[in-house]
Protein backbone atom coordinates (compact mmCIF):
# COMPACT_ATOMS: atom_id res chain seq x y z
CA UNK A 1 115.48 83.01 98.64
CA UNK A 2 117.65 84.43 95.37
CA UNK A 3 114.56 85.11 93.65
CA UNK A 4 113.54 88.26 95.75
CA UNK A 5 117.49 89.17 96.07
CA UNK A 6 118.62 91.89 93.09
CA UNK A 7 121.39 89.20 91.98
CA UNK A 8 118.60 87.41 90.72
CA UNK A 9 118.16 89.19 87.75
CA UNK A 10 121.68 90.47 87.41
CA UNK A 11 122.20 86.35 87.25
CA UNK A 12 120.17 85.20 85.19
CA UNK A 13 119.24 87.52 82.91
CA UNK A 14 115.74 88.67 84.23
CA UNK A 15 114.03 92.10 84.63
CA UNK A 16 114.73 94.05 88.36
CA UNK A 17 111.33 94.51 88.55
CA UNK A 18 109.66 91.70 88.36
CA UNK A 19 111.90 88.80 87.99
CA UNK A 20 110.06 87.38 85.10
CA UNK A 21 110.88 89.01 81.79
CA UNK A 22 114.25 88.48 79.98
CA UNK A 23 116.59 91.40 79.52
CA UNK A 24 118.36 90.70 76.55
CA UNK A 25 116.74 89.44 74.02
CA UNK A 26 118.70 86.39 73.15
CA UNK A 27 119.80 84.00 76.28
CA UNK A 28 123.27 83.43 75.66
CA UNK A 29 125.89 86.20 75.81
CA UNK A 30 127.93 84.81 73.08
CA UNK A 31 125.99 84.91 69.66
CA UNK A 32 126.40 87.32 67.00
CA UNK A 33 123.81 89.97 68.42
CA UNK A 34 124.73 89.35 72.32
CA UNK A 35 123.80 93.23 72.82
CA UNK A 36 120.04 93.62 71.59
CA UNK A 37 117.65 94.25 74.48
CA UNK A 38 114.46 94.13 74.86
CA UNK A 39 113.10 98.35 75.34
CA UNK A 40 110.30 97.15 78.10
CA UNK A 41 110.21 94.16 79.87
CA UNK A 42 107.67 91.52 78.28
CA UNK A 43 106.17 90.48 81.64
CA UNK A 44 105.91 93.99 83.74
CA UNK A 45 106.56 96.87 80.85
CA UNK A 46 109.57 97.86 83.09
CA UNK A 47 111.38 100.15 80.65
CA UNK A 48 114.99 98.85 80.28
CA UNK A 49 116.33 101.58 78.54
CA UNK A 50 115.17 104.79 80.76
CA UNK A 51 116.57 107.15 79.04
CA UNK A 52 119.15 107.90 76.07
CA UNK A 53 122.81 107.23 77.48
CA UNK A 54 121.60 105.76 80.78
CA UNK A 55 123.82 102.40 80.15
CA UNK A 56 127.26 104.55 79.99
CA UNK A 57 127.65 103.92 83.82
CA UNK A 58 127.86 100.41 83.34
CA UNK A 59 130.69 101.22 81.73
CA UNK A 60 132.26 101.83 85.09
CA UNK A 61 130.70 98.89 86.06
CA UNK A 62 131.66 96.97 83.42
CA UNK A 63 135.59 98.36 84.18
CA UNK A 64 134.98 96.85 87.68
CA UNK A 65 134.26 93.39 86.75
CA UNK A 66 137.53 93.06 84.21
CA UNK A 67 139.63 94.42 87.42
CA UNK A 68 137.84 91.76 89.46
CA UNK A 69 138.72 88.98 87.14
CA UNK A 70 142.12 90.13 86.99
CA UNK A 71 142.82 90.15 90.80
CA UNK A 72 141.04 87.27 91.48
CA UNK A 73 143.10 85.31 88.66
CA UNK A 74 146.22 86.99 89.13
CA UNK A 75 146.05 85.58 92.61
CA UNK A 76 145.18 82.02 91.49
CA UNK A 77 147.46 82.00 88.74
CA UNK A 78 150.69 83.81 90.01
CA UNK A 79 151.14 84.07 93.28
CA UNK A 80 149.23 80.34 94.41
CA UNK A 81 150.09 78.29 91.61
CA UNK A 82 153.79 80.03 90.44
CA UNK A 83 153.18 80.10 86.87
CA UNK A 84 155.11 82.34 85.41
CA UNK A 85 153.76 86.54 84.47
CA UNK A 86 154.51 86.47 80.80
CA UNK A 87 152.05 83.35 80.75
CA UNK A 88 149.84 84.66 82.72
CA UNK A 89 149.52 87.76 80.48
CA UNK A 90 149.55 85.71 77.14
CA UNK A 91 146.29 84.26 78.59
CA UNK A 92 144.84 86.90 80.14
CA UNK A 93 143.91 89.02 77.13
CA UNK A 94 142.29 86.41 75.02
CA UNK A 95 140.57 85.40 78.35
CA UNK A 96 139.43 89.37 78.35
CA UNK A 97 138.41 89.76 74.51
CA UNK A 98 136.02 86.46 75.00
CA UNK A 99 134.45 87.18 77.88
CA UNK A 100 133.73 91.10 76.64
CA UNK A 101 130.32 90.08 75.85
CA UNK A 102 129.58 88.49 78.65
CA UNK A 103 130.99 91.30 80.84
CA UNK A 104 128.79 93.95 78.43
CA UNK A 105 125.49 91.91 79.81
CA UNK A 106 126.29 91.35 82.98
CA UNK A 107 127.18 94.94 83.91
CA UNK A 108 124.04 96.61 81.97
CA UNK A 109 122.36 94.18 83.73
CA UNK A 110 124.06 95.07 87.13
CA UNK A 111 123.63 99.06 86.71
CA UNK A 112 119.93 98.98 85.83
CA UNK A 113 119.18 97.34 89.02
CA UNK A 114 120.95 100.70 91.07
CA UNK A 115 118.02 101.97 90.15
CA UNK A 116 114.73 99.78 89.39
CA UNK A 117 113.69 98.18 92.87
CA UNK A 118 112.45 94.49 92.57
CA UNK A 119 108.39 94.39 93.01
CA UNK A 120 106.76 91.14 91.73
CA UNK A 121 103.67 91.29 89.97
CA UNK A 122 100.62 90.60 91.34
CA UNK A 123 97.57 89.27 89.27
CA UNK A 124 94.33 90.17 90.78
């Protein structure tokens, strides 16, 4: 069922097209070049970079995940289990700075499938 749903490949790294081909090159988010991308998909030919400057959207995208993360554990950490704001701050921006790459992927990942509608492949 999640393999025809568009969070498929915004989860795990796949093309929106087919499903198949990786998106970034390397599978992990945190190694040295967590940012190189493939140009075309190696299972479909998708193109994954469109045009020049198409990924500064995901910027915005990118912004909305961070805010997301900091609701969701300001709630947790604040205001259900008391822990004090100045710890919750000291915490929060390491917790940012590592997960920058991962938020980087996941919202280039996230914006390219606004636009490129999931159509498996079909060998003949």
């Amino acid at each position: 069922m999640l393999k025809d749903s568009p969070l498929y490949s915004v989860l795990y790294n796949k093309c929106p097209r087919c499903h198949e081909g990786d998106f970034f090159v390397k599978s992990s988010a945190f190694t040295r070049k967590f940012d190189e991308m493939h140009t075309h998909c190696p299972h479909c030919h998708q193109s994954l970079i469109p045009e020049p400057g198409f990924y500064w959207g995901s910027m915005f995208v990118s912004y909305a995940f961070y805010t997301a993360f900091t609701i969701a554990t300001f709630f947790v950490f604040v205001l259900w289990l008391n822990l004090d704001l100045d710890y919750y701050l000291t915490g929060l921006v390491p917790a940012l700075i590592v997960l920058t790459p991962y938020f980087f992927r996941l919202a280039r990942r996230t914006w390219l499938t606004f636009f490129v509608s999931y159509k498996p492949v079909t060998t003949p």
